[in-house]
PDB file of N, CA and C in Angstrom:
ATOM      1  N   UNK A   1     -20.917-116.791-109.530  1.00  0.00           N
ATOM      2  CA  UNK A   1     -19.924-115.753-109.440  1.00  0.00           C
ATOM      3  C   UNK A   1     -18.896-115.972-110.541  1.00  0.00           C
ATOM      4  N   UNK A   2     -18.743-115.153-111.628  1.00  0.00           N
ATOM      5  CA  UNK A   2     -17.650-114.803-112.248  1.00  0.00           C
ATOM      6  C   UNK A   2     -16.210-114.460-111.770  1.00  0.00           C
ATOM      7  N   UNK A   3     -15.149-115.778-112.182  1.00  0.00           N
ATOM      8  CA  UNK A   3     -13.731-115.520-112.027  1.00  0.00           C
ATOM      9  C   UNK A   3     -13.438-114.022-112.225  1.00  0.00           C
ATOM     10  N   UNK A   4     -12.603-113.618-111.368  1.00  0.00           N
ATOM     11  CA  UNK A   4     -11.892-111.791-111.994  1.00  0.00           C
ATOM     12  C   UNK A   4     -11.384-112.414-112.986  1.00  0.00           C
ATOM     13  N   UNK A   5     -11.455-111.116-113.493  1.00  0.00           N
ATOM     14  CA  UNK A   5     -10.428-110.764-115.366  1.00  0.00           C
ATOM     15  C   UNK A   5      -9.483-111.124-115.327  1.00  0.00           C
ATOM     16  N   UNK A   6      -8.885-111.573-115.934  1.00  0.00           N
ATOM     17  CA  UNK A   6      -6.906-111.607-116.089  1.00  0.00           C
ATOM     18  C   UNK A   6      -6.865-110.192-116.851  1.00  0.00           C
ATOM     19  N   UNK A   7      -7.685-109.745-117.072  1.00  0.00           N
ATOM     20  CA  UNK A   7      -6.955-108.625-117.404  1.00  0.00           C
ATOM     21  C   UNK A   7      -6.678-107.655-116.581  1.00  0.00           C
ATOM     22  N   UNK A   8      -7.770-107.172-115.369  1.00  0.00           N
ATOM     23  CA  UNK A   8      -7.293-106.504-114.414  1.00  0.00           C
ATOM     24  C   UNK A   8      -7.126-107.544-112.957  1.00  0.00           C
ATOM     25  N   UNK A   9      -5.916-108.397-113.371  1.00  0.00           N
ATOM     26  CA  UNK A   9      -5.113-108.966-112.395  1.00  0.00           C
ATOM     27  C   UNK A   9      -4.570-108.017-110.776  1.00  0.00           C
ATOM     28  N   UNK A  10      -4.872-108.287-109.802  1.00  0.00           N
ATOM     29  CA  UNK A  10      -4.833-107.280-108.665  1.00  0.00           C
ATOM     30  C   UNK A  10      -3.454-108.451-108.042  1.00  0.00           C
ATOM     31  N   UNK A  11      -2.395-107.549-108.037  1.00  0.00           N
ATOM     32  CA  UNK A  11      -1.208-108.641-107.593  1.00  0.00           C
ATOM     33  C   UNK A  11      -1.699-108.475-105.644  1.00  0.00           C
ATOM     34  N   UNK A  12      -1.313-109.255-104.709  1.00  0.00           N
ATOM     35  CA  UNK A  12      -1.373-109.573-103.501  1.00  0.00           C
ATOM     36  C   UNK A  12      -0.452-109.066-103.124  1.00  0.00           C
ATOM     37  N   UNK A  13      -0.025-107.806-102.287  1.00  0.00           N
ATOM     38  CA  UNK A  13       1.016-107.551-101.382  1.00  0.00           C
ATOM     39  C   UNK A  13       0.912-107.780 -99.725  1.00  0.00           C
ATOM     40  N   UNK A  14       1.936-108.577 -99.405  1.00  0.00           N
ATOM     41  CA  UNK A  14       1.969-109.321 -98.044  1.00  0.00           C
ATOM     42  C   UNK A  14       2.673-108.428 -97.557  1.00  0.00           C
ATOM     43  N   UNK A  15       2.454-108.292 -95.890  1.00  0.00           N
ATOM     44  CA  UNK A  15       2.652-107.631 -94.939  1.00  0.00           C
ATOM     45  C   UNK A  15       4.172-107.490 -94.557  1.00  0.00           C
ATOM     46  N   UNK A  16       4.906-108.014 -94.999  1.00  0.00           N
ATOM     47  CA  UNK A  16       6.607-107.960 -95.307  1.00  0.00           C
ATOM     48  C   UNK A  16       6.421-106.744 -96.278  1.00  0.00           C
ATOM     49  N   UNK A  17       6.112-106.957 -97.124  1.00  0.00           N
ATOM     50  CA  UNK A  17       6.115-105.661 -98.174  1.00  0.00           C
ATOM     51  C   UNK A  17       6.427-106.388 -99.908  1.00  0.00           C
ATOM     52  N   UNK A  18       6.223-108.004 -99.380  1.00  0.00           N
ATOM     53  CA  UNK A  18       6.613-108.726-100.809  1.00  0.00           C
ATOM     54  C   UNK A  18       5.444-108.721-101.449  1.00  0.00           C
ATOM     55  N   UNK A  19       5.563-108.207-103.084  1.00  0.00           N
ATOM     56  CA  UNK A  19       4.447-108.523-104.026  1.00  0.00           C
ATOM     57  C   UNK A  19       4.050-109.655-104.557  1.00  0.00           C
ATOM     58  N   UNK A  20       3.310-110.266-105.118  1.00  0.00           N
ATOM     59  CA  UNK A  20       3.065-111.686-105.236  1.00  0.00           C
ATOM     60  C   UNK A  20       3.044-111.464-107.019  1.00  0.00           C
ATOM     61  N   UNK A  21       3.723-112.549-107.632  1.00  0.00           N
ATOM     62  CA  UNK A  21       3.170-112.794-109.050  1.00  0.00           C
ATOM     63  C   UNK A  21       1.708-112.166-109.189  1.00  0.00           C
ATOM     64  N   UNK A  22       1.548-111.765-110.587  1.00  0.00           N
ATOM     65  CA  UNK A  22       0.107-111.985-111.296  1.00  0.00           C
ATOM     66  C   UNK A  22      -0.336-112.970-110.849  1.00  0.00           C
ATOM     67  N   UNK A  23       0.345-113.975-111.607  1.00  0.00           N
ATOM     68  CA  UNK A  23      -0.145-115.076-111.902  1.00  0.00           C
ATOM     69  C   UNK A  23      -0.184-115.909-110.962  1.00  0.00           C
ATOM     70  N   UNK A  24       0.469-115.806-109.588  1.00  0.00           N
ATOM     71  CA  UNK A  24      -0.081-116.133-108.603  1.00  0.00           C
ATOM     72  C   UNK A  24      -0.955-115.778-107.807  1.00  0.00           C
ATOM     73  N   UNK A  25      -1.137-114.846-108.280  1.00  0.00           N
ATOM     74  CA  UNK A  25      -2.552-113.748-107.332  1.00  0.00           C
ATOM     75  C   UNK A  25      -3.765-114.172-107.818  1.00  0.00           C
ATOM     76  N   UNK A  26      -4.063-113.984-109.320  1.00  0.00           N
ATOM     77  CA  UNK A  26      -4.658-114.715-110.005  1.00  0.00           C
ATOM     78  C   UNK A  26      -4.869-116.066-109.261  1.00  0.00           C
ATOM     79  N   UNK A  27      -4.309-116.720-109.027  1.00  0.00           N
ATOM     80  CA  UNK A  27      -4.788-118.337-108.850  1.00  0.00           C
ATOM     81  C   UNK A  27      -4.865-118.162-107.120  1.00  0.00           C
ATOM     82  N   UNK A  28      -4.659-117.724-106.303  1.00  0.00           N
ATOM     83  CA  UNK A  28      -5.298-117.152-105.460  1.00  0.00           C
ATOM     84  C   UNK A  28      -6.875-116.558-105.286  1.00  0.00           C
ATOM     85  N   UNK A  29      -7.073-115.516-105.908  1.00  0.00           N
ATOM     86  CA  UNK A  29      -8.058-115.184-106.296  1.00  0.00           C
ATOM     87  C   UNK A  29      -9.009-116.275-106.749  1.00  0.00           C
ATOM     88  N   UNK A  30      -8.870-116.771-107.484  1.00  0.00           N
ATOM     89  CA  UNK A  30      -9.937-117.691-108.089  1.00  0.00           C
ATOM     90  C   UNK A  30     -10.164-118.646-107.715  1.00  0.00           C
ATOM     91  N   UNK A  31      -9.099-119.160-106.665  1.00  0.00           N
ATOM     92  CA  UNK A  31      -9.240-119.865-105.567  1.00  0.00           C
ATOM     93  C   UNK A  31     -10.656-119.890-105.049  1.00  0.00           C
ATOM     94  N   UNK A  32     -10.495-118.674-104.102  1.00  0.00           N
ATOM     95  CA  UNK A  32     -11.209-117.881-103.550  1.00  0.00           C
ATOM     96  C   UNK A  32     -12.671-117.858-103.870  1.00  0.00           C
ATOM     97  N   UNK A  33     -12.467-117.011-105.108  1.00  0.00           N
ATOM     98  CA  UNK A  33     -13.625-116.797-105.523  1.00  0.00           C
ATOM     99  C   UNK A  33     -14.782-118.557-105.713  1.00  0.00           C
ATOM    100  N   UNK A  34     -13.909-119.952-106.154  1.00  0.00           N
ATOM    101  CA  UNK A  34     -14.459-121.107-106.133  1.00  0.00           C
ATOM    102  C   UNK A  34     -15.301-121.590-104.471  1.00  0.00           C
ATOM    103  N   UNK A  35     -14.146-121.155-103.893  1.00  0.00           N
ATOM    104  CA  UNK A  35     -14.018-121.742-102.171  1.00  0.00           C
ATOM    105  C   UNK A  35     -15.725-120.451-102.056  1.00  0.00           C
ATOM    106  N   UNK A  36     -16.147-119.851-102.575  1.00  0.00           N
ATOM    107  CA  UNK A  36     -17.015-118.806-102.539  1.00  0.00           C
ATOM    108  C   UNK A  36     -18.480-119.461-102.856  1.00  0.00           C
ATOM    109  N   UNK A  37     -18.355-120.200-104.043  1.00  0.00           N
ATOM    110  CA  UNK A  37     -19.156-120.657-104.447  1.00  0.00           C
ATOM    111  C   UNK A  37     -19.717-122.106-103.593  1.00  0.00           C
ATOM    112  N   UNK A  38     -18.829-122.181-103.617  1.00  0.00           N
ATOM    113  CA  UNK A  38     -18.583-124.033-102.618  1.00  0.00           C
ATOM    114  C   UNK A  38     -18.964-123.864-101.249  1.00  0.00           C
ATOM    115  N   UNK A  39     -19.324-122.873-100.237  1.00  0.00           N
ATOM    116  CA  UNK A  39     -20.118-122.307 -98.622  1.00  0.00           C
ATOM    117  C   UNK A  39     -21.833-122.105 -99.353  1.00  0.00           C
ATOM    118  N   UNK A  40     -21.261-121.851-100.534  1.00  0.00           N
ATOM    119  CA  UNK A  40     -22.990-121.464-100.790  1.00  0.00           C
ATOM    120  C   UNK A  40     -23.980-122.418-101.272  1.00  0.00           C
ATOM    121  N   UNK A  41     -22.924-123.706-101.836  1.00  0.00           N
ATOM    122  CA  UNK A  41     -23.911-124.640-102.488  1.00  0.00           C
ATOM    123  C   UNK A  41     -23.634-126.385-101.815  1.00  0.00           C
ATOM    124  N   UNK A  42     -23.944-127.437-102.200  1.00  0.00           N
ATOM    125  CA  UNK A  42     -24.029-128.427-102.104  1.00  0.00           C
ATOM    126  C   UNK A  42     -22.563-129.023-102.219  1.00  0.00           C
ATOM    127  N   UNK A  43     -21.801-130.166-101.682  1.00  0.00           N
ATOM    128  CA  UNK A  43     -21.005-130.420-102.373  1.00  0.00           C
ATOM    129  C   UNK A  43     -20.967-130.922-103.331  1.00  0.00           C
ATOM    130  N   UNK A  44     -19.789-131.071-104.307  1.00  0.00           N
ATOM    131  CA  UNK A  44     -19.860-131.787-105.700  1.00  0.00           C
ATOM    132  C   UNK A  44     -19.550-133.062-105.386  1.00  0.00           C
ATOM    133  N   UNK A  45     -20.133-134.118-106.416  1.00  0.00           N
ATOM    134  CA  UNK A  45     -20.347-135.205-105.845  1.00  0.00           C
ATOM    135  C   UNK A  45     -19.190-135.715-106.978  1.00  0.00           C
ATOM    136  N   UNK A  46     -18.413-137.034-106.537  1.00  0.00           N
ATOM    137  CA  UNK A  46     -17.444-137.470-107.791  1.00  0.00           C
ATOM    138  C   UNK A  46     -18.232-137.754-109.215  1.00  0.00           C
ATOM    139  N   UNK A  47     -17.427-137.405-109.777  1.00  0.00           N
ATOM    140  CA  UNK A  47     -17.464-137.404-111.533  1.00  0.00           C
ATOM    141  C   UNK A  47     -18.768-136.544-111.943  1.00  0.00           C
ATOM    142  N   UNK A  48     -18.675-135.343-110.742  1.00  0.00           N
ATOM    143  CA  UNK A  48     -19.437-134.192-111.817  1.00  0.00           C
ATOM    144  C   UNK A  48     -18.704-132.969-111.710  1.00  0.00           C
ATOM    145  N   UNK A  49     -19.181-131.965-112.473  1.00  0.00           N
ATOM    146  CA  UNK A  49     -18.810-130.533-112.453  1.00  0.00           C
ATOM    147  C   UNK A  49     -19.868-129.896-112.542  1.00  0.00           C
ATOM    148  N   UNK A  50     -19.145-128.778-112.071  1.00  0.00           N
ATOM    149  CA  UNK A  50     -20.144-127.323-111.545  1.00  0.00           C
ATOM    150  C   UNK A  50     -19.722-126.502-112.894  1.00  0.00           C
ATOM    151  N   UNK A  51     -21.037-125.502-114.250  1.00  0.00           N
ATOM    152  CA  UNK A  51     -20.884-124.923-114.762  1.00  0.00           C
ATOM    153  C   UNK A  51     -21.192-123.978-114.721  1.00  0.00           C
ATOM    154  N   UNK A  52     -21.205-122.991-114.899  1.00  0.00           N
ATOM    155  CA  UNK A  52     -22.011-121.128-114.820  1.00  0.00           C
ATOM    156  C   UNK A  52     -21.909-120.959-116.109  1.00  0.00           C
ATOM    157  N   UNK A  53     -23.556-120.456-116.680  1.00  0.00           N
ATOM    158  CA  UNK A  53     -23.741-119.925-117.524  1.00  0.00           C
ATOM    159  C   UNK A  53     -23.362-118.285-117.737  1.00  0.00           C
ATOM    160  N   UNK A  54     -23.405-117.772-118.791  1.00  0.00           N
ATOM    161  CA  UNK A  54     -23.134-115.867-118.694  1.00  0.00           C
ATOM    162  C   UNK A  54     -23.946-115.457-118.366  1.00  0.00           C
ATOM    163  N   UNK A  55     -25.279-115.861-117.782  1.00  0.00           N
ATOM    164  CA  UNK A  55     -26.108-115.459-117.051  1.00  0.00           C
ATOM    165  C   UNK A  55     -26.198-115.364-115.492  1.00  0.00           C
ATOM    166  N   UNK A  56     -24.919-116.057-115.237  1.00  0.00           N
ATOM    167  CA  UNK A  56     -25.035-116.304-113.658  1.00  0.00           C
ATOM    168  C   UNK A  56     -25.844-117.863-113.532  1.00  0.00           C
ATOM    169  N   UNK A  57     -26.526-118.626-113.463  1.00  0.00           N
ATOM    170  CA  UNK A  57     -27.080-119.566-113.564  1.00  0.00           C
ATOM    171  C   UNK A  57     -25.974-120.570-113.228  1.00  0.00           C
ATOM    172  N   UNK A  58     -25.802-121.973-112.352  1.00  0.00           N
ATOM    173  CA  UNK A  58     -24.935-122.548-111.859  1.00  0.00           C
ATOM    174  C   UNK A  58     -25.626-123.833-112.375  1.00  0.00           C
ATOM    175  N   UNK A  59     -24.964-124.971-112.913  1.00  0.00           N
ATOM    176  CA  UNK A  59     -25.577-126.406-113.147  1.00  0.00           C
ATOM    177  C   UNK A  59     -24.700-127.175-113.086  1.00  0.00           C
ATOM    178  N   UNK A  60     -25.060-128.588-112.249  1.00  0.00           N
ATOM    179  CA  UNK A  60     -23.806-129.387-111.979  1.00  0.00           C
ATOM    180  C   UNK A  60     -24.712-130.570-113.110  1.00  0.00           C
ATOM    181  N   UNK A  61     -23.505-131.227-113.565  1.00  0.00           N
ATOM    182  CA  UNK A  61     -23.224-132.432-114.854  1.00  0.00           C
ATOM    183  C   UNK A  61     -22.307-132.993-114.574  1.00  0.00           C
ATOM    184  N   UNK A  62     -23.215-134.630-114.790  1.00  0.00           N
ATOM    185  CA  UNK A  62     -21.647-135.756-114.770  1.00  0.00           C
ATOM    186  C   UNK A  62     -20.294-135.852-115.983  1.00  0.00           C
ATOM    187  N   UNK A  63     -19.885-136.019-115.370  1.00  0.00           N
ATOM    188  CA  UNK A  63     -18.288-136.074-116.494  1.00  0.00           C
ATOM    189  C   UNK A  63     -18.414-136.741-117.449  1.00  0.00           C
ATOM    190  N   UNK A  64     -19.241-138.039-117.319  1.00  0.00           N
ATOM    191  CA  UNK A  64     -19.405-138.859-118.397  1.00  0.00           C
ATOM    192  C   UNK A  64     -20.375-138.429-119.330  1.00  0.00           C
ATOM    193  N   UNK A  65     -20.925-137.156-119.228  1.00  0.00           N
ATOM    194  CA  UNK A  65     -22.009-136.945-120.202  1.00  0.00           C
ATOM    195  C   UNK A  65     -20.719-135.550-120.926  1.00  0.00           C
ATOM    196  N   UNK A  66     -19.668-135.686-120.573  1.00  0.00           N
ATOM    197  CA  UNK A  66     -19.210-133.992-120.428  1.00  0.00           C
ATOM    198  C   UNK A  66     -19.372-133.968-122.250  1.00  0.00           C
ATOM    199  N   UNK A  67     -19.457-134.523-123.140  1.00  0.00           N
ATOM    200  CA  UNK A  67     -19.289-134.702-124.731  1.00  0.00           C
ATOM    201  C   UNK A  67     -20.601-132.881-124.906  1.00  0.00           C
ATOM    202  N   UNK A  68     -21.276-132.571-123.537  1.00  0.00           N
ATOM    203  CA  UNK A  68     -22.560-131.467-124.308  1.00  0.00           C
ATOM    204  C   UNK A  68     -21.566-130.047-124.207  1.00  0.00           C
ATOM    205  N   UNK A  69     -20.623-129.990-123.661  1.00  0.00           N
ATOM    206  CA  UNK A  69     -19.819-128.972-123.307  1.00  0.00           C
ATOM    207  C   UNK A  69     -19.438-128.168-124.205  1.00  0.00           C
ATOM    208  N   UNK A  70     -18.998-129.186-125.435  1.00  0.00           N
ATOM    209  CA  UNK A  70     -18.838-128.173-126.866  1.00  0.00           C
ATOM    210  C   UNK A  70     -19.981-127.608-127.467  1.00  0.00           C
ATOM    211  N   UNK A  71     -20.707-128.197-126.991  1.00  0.00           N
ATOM    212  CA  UNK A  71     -22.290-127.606-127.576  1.00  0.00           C
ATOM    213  C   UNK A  71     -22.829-126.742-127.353  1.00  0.00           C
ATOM    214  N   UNK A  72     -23.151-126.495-125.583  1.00  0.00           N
ATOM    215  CA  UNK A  72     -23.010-125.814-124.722  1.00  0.00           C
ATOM    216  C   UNK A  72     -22.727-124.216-125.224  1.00  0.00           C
ATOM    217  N   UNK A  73     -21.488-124.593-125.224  1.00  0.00           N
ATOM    218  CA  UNK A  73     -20.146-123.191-125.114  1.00  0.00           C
ATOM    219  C   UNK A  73     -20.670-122.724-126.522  1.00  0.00           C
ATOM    220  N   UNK A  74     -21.088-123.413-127.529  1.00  0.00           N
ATOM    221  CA  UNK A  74     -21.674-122.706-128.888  1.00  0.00           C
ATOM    222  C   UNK A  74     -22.688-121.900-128.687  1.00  0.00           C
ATOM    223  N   UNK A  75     -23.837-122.178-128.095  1.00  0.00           N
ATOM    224  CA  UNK A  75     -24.880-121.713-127.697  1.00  0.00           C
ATOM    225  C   UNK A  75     -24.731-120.728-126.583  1.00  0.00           C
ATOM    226  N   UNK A  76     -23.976-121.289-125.480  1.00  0.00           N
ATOM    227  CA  UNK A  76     -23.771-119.782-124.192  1.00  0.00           C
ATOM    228  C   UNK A  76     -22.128-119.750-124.238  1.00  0.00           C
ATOM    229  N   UNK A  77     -21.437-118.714-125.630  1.00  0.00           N
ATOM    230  CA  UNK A  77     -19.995-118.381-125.335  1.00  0.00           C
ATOM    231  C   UNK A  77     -19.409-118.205-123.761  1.00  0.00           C
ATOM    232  N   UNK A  78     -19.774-117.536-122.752  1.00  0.00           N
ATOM    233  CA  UNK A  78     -19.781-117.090-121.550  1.00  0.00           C
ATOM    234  C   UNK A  78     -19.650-118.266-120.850  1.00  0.00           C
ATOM    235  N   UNK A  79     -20.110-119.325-121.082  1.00  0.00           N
ATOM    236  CA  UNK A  79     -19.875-121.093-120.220  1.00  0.00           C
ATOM    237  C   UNK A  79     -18.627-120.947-119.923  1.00  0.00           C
ATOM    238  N   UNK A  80     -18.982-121.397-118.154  1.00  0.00           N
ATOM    239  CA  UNK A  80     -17.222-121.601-118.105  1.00  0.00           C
ATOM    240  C   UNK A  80     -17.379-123.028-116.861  1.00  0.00           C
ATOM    241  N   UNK A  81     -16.712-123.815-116.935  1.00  0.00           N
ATOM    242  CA  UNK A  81     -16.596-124.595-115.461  1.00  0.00           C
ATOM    243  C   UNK A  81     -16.063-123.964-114.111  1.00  0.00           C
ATOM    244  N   UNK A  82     -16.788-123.849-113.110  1.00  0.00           N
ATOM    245  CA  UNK A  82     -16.008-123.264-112.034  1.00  0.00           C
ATOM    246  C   UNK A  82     -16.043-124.295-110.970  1.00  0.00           C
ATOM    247  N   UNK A  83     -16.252-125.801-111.183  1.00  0.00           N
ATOM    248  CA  UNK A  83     -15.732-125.856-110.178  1.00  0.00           C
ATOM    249  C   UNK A  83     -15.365-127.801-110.478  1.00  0.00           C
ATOM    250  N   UNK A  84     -14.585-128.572-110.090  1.00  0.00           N
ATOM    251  CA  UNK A  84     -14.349-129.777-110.151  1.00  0.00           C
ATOM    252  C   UNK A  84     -13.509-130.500-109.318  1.00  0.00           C
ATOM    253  N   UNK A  85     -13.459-131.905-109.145  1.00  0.00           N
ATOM    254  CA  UNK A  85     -12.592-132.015-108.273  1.00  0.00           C
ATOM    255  C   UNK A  85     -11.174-131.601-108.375  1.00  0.00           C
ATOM    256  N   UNK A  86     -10.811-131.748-109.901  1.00  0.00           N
ATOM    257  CA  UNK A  86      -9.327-131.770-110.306  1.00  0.00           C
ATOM    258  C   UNK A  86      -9.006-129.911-110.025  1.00  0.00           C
ATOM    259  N   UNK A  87     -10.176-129.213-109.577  1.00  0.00           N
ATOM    260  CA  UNK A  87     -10.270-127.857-109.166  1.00  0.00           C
ATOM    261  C   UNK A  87      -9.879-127.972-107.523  1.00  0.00           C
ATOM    262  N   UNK A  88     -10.296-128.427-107.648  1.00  0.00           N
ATOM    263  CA  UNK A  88     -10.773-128.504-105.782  1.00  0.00           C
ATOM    264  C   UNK A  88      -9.518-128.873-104.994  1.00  0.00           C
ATOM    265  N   UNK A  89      -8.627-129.972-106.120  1.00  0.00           N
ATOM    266  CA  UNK A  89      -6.969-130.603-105.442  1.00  0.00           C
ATOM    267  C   UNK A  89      -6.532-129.222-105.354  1.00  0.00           C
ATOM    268  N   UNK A  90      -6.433-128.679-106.665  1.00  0.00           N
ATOM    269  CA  UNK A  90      -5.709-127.242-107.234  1.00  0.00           C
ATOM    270  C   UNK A  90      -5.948-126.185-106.177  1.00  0.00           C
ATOM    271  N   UNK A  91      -7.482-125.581-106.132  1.00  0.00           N
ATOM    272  CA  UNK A  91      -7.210-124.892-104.796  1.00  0.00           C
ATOM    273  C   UNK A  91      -6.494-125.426-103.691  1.00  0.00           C
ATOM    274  N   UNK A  92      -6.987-126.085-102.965  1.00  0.00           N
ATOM    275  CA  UNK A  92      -6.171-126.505-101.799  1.00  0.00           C
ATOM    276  C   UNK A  92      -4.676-126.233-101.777  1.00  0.00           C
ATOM    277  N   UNK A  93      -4.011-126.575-102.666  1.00  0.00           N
ATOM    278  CA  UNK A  93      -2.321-126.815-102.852  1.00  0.00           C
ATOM    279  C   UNK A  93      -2.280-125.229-103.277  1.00  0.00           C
ATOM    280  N   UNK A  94      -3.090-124.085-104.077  1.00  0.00           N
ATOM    281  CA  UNK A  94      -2.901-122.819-104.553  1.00  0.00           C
ATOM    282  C   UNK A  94      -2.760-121.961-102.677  1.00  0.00           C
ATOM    283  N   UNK A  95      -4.312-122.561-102.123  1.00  0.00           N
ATOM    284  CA  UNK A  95      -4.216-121.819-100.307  1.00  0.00           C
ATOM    285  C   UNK A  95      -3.428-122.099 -99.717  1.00  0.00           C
ATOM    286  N   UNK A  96      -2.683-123.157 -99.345  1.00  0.00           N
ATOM    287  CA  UNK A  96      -1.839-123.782 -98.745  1.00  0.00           C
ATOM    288  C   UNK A  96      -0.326-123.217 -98.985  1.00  0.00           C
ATOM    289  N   UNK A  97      -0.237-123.067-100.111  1.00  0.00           N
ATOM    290  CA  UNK A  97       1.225-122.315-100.566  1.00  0.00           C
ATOM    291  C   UNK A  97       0.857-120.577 -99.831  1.00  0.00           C
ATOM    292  N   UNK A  98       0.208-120.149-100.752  1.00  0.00           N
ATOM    293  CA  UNK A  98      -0.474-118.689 -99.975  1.00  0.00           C
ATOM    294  C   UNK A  98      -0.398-118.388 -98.141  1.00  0.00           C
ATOM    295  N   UNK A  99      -0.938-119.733 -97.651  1.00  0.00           N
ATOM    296  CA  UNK A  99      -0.975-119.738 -95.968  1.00  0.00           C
ATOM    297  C   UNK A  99       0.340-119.717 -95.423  1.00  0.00           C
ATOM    298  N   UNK A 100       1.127-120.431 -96.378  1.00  0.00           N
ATOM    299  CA  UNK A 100       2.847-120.653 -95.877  1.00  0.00           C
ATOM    300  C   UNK A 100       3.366-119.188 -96.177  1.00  0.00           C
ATOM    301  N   UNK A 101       2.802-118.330 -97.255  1.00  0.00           N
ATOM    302  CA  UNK A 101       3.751-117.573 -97.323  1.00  0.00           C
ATOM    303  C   UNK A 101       3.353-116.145 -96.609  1.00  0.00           C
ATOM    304  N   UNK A 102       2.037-116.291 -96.322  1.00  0.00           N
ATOM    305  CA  UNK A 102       1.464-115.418 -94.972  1.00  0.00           C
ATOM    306  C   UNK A 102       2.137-115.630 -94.150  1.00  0.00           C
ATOM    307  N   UNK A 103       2.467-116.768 -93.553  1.00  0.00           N
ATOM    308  CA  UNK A 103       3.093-117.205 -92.452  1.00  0.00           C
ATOM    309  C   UNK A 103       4.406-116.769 -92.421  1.00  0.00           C
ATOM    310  N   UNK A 104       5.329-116.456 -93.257  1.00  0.00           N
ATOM    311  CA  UNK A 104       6.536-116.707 -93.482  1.00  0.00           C
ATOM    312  C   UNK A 104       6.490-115.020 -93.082  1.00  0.00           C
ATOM    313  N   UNK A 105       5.760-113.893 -93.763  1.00  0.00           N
ATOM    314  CA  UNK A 105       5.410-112.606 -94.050  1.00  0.00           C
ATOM    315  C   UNK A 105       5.334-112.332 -92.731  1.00  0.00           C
ATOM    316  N   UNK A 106       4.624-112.911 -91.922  1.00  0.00           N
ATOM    317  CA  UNK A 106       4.769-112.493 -90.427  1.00  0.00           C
ATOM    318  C   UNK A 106       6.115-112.797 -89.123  1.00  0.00           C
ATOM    319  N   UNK A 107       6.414-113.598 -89.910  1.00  0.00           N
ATOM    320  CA  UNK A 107       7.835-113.792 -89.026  1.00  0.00           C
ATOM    321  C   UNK A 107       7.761-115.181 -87.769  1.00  0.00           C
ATOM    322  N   UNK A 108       6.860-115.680 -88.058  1.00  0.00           N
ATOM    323  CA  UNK A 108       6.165-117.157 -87.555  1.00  0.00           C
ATOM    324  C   UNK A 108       6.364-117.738 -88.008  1.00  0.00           C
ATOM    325  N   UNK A 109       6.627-119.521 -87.091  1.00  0.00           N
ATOM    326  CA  UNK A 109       7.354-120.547 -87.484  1.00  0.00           C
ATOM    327  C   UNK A 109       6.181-121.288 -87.741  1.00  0.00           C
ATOM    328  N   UNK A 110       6.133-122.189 -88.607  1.00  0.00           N
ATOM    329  CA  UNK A 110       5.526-123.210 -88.949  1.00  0.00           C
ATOM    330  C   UNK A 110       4.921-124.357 -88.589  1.00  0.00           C
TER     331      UNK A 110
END
């Protein structure tokens, strides 16, 4: 699954009626869209990453080999990493802020 565009960024409006940053919606979103990928596959095991080719095609690689990445990205521009651990802290702390401020949007204590 392909991250959404930053270019057509869809801001989050919460049930208070508050709009959310781009750029927090964005990282919401892609959150999402990772946490998407991650029900569907295996977990990642330490010191690898998950890549998607522009074909759709998903391949996990250890970190210590990561030196093919520039190579890679020459050959399939469209390469992107979607998923790692230093991803995986990031979501968590991106949902977690998001859950608080759902929470807050409804008028519920913590």
């Amino acid at each position: 699954m392909r991250p959404r565009s930053k270019a057509r960024a869809r801001r989050i409006l919460l049930a208070d009626g508050t709009k959310l940053s781009a750029d927090f919606s964005q990282r919401v979103w892609d959150a999402l869209d990772r946490a998407e990928i991650r029900r569907a596959y295996l977990d990642l095991p330490n010191g690898w990453v998950r890549v998607q080719a522009s074909w759709g095609s998903l391949y996990d690689c250890p970190t210590e080999k990561i030196w093919w990445l520039g190579t890679a990205k020459q050959l399939d521009p469209g390469l992107i990493v979607v998923d790692s651990r230093k991803f995986q802290k990031t979501d968590r702390q991106v949902l977690r802020a998001f859950r608080y401020l759902l929470i807050a949007a409804q008028g519920l204590d913590i």
